[in-house]
PDB file of N, CA and C in Angstrom:
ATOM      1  N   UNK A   1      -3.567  -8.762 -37.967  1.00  0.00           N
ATOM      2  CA  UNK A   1      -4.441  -9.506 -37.087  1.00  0.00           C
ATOM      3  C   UNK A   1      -4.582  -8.735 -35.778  1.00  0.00           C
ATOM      4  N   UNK A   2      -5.841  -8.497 -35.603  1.00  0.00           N
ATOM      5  CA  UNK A   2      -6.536  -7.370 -34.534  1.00  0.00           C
ATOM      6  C   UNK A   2      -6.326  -8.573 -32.977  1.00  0.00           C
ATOM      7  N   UNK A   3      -6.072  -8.084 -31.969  1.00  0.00           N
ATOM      8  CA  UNK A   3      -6.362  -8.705 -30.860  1.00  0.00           C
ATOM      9  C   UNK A   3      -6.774  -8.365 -29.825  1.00  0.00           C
ATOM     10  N   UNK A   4      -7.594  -8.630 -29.114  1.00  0.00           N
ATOM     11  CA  UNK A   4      -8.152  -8.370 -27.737  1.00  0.00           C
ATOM     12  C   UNK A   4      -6.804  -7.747 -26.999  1.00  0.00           C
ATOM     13  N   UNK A   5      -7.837  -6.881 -25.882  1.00  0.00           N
ATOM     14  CA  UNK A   5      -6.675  -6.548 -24.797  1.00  0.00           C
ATOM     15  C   UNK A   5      -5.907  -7.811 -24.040  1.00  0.00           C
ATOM     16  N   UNK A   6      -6.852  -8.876 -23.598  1.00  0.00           N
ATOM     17  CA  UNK A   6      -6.539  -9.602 -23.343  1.00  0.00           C
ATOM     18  C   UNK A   6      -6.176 -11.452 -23.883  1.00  0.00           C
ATOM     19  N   UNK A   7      -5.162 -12.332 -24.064  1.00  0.00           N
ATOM     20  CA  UNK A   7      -5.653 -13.674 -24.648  1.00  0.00           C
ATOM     21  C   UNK A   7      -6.397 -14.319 -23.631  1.00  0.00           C
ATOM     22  N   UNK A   8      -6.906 -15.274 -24.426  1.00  0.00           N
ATOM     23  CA  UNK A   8      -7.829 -16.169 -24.113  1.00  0.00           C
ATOM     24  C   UNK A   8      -7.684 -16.464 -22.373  1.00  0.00           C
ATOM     25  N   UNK A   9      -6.430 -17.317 -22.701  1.00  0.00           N
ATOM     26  CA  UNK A   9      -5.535 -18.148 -21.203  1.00  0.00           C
ATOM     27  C   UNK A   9      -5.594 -16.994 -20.158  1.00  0.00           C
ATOM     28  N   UNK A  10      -4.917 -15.701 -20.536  1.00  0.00           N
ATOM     29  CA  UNK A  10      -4.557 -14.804 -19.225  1.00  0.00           C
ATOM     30  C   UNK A  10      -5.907 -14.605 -18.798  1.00  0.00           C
ATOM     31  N   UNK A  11      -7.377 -14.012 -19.409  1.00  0.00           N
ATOM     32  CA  UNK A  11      -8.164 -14.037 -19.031  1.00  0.00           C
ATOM     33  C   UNK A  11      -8.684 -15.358 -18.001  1.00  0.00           C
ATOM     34  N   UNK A  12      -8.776 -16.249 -18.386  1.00  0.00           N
ATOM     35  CA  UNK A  12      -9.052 -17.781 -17.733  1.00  0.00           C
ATOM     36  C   UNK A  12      -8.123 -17.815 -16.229  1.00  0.00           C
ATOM     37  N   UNK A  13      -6.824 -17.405 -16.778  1.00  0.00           N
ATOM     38  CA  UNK A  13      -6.007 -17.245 -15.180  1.00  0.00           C
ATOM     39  C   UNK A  13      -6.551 -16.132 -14.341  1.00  0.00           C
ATOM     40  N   UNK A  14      -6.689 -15.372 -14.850  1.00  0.00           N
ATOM     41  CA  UNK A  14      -7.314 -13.891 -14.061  1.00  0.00           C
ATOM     42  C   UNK A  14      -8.690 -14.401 -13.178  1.00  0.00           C
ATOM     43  N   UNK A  15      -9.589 -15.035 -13.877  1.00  0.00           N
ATOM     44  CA  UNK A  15     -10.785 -15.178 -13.312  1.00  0.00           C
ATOM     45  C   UNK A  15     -11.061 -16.423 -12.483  1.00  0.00           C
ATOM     46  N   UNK A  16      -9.590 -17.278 -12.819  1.00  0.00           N
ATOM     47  CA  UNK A  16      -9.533 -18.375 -11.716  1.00  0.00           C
ATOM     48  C   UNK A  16      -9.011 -17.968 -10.761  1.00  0.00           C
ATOM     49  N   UNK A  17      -7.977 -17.043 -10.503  1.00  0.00           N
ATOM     50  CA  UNK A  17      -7.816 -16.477  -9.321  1.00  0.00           C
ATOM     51  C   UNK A  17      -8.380 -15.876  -8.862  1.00  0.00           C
ATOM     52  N   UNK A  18      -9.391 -14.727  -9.194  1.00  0.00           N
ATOM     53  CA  UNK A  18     -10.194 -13.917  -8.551  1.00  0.00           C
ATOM     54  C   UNK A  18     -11.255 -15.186  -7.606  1.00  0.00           C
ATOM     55  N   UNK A  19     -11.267 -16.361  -8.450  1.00  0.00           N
ATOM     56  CA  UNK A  19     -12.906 -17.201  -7.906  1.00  0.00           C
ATOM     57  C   UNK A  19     -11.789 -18.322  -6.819  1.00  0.00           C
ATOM     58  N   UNK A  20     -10.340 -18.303  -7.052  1.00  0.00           N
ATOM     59  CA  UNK A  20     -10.147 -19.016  -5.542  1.00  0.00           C
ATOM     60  C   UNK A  20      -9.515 -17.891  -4.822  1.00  0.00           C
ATOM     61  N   UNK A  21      -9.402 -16.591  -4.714  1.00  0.00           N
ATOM     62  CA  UNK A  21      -9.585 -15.753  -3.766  1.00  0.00           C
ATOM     63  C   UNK A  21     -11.034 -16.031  -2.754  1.00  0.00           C
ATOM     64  N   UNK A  22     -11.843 -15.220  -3.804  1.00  0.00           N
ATOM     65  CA  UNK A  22     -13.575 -15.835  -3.132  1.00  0.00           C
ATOM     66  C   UNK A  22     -13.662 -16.851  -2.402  1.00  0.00           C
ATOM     67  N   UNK A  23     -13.557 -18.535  -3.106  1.00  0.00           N
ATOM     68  CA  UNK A  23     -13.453 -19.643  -2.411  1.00  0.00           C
ATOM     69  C   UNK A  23     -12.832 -19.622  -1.260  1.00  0.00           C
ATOM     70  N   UNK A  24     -11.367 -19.011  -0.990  1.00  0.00           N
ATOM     71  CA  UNK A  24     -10.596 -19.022   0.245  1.00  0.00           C
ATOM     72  C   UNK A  24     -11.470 -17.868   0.992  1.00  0.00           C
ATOM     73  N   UNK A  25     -11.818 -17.019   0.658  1.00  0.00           N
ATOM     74  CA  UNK A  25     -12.304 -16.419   2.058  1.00  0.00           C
ATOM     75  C   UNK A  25     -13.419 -16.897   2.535  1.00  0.00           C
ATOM     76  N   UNK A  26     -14.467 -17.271   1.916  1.00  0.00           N
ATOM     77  CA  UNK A  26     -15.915 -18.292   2.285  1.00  0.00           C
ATOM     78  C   UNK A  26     -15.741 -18.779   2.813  1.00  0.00           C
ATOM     79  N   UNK A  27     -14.544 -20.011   2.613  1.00  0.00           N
ATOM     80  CA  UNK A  27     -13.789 -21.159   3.412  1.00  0.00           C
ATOM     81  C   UNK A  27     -13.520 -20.472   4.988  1.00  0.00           C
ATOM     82  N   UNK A  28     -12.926 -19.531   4.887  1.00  0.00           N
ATOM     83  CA  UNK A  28     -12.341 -19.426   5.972  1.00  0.00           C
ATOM     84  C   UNK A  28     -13.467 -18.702   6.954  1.00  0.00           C
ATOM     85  N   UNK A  29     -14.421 -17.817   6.744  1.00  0.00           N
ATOM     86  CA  UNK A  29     -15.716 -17.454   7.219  1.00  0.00           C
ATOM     87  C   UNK A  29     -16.779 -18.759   7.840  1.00  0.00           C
ATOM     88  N   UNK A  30     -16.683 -19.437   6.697  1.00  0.00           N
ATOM     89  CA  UNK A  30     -17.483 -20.934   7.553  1.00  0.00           C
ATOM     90  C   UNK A  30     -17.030 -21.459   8.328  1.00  0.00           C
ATOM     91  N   UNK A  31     -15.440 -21.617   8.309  1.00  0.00           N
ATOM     92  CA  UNK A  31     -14.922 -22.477   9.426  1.00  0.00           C
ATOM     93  C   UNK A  31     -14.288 -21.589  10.863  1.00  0.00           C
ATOM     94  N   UNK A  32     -14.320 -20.488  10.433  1.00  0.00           N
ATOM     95  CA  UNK A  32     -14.045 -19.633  11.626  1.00  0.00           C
ATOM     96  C   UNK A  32     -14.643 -20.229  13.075  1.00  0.00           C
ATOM     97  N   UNK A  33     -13.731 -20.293  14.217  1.00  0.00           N
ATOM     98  CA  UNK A  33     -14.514 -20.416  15.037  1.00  0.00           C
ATOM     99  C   UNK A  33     -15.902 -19.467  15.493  1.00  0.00           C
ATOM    100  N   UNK A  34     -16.986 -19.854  16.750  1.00  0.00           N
ATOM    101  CA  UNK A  34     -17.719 -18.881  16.638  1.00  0.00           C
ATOM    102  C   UNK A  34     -17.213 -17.962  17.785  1.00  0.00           C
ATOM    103  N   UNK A  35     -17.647 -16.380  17.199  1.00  0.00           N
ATOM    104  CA  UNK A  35     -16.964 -15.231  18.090  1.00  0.00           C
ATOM    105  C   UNK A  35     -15.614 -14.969  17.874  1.00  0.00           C
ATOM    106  N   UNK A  36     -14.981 -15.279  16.497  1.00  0.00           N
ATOM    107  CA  UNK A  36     -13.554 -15.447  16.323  1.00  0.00           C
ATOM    108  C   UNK A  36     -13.663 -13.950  15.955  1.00  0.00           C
ATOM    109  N   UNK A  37     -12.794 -13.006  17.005  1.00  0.00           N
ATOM    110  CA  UNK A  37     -12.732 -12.153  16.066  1.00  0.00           C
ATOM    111  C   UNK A  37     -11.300 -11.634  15.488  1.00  0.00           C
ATOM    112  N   UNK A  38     -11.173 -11.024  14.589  1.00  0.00           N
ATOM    113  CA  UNK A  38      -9.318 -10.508  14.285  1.00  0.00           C
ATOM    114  C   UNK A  38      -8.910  -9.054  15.093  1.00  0.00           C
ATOM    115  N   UNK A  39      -7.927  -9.798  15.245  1.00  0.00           N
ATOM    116  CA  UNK A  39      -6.933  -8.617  16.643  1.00  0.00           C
ATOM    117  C   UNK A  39      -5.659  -8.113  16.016  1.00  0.00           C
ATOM    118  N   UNK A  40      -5.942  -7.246  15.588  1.00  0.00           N
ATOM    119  CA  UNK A  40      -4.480  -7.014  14.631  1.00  0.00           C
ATOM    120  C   UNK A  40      -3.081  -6.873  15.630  1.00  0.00           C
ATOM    121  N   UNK A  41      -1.954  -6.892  14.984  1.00  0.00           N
ATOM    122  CA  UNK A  41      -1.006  -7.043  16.158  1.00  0.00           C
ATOM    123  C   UNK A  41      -0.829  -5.866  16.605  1.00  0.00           C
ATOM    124  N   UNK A  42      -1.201  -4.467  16.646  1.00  0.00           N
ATOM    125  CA  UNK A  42      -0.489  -3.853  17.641  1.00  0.00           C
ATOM    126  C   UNK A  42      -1.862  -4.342  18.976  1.00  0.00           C
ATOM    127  N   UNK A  43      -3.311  -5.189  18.798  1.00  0.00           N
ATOM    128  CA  UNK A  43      -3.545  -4.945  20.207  1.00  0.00           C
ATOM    129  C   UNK A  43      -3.347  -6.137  20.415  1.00  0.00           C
ATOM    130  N   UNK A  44      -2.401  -7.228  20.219  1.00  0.00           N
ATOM    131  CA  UNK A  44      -1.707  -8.394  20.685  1.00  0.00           C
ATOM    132  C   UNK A  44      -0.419  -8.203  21.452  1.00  0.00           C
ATOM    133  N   UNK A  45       0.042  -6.897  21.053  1.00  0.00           N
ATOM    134  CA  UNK A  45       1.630  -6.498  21.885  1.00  0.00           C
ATOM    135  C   UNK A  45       1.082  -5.544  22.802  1.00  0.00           C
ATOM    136  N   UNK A  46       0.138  -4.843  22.459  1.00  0.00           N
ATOM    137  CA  UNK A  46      -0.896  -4.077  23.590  1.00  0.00           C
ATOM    138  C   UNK A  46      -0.525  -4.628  24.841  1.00  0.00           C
ATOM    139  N   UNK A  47      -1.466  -6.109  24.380  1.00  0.00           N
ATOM    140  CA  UNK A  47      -1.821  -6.927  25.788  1.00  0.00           C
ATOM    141  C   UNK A  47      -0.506  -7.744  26.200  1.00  0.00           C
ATOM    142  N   UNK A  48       0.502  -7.412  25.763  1.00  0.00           N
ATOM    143  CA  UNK A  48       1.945  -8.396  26.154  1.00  0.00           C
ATOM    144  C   UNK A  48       2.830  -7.643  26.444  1.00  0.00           C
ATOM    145  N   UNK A  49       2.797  -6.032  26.532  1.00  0.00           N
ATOM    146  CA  UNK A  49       3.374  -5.411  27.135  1.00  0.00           C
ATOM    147  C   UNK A  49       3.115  -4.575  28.486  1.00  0.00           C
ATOM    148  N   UNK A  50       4.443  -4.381  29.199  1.00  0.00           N
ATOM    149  CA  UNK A  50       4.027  -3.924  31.041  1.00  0.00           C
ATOM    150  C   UNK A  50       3.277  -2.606  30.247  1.00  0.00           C
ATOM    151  N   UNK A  51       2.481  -2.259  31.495  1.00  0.00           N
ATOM    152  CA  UNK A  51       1.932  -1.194  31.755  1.00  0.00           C
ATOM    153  C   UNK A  51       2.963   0.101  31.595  1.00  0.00           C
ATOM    154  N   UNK A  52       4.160  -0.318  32.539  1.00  0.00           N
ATOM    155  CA  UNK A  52       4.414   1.211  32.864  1.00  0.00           C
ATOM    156  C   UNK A  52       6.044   0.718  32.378  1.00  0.00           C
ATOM    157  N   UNK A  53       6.162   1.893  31.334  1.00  0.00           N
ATOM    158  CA  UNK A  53       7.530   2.090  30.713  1.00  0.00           C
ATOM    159  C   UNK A  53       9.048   1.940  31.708  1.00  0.00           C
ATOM    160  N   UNK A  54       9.890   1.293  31.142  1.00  0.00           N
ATOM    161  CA  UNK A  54      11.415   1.038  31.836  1.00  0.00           C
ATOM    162  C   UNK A  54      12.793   2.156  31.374  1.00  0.00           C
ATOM    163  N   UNK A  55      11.907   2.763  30.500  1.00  0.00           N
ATOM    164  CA  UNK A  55      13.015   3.645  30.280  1.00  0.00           C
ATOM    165  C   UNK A  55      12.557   4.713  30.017  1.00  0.00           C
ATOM    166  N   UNK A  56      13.472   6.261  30.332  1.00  0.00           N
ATOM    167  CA  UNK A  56      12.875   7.422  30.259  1.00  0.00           C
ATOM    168  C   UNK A  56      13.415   7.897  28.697  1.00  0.00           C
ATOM    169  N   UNK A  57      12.413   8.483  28.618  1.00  0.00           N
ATOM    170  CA  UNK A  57      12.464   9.429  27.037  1.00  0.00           C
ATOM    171  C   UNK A  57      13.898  10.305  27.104  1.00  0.00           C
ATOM    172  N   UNK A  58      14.369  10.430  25.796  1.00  0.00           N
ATOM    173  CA  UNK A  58      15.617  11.319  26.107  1.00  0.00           C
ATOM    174  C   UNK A  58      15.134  13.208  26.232  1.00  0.00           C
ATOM    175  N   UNK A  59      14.348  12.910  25.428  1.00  0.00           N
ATOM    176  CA  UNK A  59      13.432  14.326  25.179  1.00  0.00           C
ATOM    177  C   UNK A  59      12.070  14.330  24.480  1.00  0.00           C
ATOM    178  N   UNK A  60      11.644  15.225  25.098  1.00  0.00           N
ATOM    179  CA  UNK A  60       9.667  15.562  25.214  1.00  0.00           C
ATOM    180  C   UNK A  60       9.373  16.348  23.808  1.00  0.00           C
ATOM    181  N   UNK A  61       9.166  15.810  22.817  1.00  0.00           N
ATOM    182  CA  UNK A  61       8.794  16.503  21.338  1.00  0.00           C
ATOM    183  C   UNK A  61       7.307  17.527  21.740  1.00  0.00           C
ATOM    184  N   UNK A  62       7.890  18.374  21.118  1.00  0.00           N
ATOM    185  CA  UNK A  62       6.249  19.746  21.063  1.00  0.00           C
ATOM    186  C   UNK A  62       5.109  18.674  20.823  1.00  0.00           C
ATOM    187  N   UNK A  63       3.716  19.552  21.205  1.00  0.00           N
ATOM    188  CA  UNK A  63       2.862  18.682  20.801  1.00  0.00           C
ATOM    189  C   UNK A  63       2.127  20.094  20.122  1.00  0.00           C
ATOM    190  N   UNK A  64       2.092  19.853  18.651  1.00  0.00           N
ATOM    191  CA  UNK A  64       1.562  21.199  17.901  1.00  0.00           C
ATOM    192  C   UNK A  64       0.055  20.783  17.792  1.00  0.00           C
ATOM    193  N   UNK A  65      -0.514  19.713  17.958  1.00  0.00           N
ATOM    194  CA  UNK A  65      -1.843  19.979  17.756  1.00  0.00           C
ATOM    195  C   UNK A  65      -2.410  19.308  16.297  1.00  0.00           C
ATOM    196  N   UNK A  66      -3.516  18.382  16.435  1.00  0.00           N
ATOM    197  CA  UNK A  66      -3.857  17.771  15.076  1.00  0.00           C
ATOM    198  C   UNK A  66      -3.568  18.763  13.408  1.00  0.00           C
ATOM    199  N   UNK A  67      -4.174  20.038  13.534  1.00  0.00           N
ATOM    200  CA  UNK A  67      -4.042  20.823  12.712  1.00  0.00           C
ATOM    201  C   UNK A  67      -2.660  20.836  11.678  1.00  0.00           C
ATOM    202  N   UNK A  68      -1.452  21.176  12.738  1.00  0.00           N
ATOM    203  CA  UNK A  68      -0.133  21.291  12.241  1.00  0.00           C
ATOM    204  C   UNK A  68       0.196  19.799  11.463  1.00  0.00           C
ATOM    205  N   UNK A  69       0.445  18.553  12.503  1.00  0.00           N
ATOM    206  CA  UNK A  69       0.113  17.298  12.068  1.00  0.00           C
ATOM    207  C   UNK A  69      -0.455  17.259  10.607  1.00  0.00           C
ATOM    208  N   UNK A  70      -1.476  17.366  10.899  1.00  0.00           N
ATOM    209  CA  UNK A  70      -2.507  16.880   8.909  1.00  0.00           C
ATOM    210  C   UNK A  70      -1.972  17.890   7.941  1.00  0.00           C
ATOM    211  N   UNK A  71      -1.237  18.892   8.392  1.00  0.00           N
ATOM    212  CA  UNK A  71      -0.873  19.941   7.388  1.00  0.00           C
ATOM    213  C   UNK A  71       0.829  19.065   6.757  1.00  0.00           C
ATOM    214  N   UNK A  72       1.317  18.535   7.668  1.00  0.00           N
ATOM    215  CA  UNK A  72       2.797  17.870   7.546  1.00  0.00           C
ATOM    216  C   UNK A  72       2.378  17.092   7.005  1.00  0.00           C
ATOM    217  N   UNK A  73       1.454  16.070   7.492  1.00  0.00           N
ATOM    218  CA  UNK A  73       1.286  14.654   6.315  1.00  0.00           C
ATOM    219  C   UNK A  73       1.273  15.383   5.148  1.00  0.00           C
ATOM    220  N   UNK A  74      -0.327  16.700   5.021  1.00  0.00           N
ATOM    221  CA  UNK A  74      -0.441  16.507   2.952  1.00  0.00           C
ATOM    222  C   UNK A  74       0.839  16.702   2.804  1.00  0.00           C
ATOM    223  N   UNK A  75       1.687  17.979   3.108  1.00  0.00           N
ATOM    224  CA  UNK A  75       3.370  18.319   2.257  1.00  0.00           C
ATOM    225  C   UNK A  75       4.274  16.968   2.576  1.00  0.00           C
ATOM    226  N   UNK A  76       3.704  16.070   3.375  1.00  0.00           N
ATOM    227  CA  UNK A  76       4.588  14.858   2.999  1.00  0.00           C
ATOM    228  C   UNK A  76       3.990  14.235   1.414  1.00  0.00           C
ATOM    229  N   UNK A  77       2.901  14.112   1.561  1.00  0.00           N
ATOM    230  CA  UNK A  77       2.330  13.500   0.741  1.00  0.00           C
ATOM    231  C   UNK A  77       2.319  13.679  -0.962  1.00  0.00           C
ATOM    232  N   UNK A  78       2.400  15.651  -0.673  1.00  0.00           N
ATOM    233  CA  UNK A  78       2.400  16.158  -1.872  1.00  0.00           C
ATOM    234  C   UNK A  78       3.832  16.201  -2.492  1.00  0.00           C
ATOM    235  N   UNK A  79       4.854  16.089  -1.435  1.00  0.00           N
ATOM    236  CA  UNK A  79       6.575  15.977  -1.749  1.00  0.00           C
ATOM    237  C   UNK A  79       6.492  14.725  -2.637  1.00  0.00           C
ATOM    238  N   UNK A  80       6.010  13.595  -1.725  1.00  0.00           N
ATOM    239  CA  UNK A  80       6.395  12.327  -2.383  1.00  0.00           C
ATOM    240  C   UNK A  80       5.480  11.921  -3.851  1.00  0.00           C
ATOM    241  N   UNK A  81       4.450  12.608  -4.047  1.00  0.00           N
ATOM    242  CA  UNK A  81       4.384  12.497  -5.222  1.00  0.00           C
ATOM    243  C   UNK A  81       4.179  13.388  -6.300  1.00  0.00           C
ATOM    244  N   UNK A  82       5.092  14.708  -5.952  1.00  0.00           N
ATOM    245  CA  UNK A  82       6.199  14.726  -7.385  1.00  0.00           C
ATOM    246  C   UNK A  82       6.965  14.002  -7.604  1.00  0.00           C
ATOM    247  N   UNK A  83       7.496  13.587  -6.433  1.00  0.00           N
ATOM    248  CA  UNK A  83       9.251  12.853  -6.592  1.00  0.00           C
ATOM    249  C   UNK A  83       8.667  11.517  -7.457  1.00  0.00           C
ATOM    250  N   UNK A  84       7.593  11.138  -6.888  1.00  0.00           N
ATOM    251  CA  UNK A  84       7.223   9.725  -7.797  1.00  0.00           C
ATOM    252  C   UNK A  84       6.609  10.072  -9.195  1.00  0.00           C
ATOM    253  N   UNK A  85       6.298  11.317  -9.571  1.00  0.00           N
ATOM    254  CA  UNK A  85       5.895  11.526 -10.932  1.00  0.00           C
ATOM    255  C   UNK A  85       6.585  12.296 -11.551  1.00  0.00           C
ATOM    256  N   UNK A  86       7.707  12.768 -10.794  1.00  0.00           N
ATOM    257  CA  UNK A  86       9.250  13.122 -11.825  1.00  0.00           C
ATOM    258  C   UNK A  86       9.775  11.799 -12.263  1.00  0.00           C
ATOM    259  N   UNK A  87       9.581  10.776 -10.759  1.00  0.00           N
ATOM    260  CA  UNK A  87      10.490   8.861 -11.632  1.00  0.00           C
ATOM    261  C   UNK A  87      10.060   8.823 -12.676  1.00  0.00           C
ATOM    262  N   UNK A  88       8.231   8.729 -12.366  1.00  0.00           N
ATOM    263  CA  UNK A  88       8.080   7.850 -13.658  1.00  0.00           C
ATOM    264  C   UNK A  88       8.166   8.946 -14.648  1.00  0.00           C
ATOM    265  N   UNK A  89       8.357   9.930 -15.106  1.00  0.00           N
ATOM    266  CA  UNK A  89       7.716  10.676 -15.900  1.00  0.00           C
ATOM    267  C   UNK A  89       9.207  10.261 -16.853  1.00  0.00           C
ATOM    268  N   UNK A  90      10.683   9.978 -15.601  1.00  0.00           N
ATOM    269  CA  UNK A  90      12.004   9.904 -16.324  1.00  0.00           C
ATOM    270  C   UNK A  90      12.340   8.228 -16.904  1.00  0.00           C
ATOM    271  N   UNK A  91      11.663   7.392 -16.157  1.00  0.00           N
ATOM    272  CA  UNK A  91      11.570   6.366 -16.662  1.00  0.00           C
ATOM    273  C   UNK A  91      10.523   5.972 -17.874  1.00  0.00           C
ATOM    274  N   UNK A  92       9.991   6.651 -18.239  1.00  0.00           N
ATOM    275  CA  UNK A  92       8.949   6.525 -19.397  1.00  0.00           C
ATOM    276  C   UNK A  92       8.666   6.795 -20.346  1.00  0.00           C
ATOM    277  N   UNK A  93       9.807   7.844 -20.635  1.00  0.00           N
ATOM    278  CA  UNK A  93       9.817   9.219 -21.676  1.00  0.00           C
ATOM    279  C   UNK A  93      10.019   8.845 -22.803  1.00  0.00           C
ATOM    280  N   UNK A  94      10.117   8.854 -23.543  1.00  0.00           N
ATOM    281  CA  UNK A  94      10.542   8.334 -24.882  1.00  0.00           C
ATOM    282  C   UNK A  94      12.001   8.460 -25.103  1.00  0.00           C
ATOM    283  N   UNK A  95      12.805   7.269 -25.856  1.00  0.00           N
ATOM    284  CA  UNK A  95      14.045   7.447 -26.173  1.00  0.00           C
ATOM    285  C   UNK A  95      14.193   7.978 -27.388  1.00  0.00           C
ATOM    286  N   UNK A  96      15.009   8.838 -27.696  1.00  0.00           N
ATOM    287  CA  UNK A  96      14.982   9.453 -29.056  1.00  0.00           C
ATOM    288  C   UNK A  96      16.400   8.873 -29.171  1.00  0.00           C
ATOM    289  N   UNK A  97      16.793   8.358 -30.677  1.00  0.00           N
ATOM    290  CA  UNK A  97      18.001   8.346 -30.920  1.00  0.00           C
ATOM    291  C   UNK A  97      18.442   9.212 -30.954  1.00  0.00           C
ATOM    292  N   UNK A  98      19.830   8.756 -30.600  1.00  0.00           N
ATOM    293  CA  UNK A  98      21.185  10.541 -30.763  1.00  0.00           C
ATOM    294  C   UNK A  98      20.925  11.386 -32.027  1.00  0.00           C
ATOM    295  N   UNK A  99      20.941  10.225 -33.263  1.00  0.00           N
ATOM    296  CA  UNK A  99      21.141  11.038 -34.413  1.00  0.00           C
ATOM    297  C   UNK A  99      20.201  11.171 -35.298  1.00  0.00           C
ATOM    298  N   UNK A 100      18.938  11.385 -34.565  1.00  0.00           N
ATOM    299  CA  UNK A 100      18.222  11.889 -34.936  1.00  0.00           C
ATOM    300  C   UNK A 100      17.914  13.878 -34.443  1.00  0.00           C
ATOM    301  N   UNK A 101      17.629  14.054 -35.536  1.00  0.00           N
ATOM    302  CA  UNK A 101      17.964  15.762 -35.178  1.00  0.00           C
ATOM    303  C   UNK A 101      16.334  16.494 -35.501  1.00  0.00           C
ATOM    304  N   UNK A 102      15.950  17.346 -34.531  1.00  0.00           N
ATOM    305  CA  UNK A 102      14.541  18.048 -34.666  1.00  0.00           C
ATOM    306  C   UNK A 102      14.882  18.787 -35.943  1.00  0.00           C
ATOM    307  N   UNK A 103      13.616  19.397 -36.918  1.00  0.00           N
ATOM    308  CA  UNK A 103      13.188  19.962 -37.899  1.00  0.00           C
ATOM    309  C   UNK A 103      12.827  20.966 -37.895  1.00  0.00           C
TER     310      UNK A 103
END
C-alpha cells in the first residue's frame, strides 16, 4: 500500500496553522494602533541609556577596516559549516553491522 508524502490529518494541521498564522497577523495589522510603529530593542535601550559612558575601556581593539571584517565573517562562516556538515554527515551515515564483512 502506496502512500502520499503526507496523511490526510498532518496535511489539515499544516494548513490550519499556516491560515491561523495569517489570521493572527491581519488581526494584529487591523488593530494596530494608528502610526504604531515597531522599535526593536536595541533602539528602546538606545533611548534608556546615558549618553556618555561610566567606564573606561580596558583596551582600544585595531580597527582593520570593513574589508578585513567581511573576510573574518566568510572564514567564520565557512569554518562553521564544515564543522556542521562533518556532524551531520557523522550522525547520518549508515550503520553497518560489525559482522558484516565487504566483498
Amino acid at each position: 500500500m502506496s502512500r502520499g508524502r503526507f496523511r490526510t490529518w498532518e496535511l489539515v494541521t499544516v494548513i490550519a496553522l499556516i491560515a491561523a498564522l495569517v489570521v493572527g497577523y491581519l488581526l494584529a495589522v487591523v488593530f494596530a494602533p494608528d502610526g504604531a510603529t515597531f522599535e526593536g530593542t536595541d533602539a528602546t535601550v538606545g533611548a534608556m541609556l546615558p549618553a556618555e559612558p561610566w567606564a573606561e575601556p580596558l583596551f582600544s581593539p585595531a580597527s582593520y577596516g570593513p574589508e578585513v571584517e567581511a573576510g573574518l565573517f566568510a572564514i567564520q562562516a565557512g569554518v562553521g559549516g564544515v564543522v556542521l556538515g562533518f556532524l551531520l554527515g557523522r550522525l547520518t551515515r549508515r550503520r553497518v553491522p560489525p559482522d558484516a564483512t565487504e566483498e
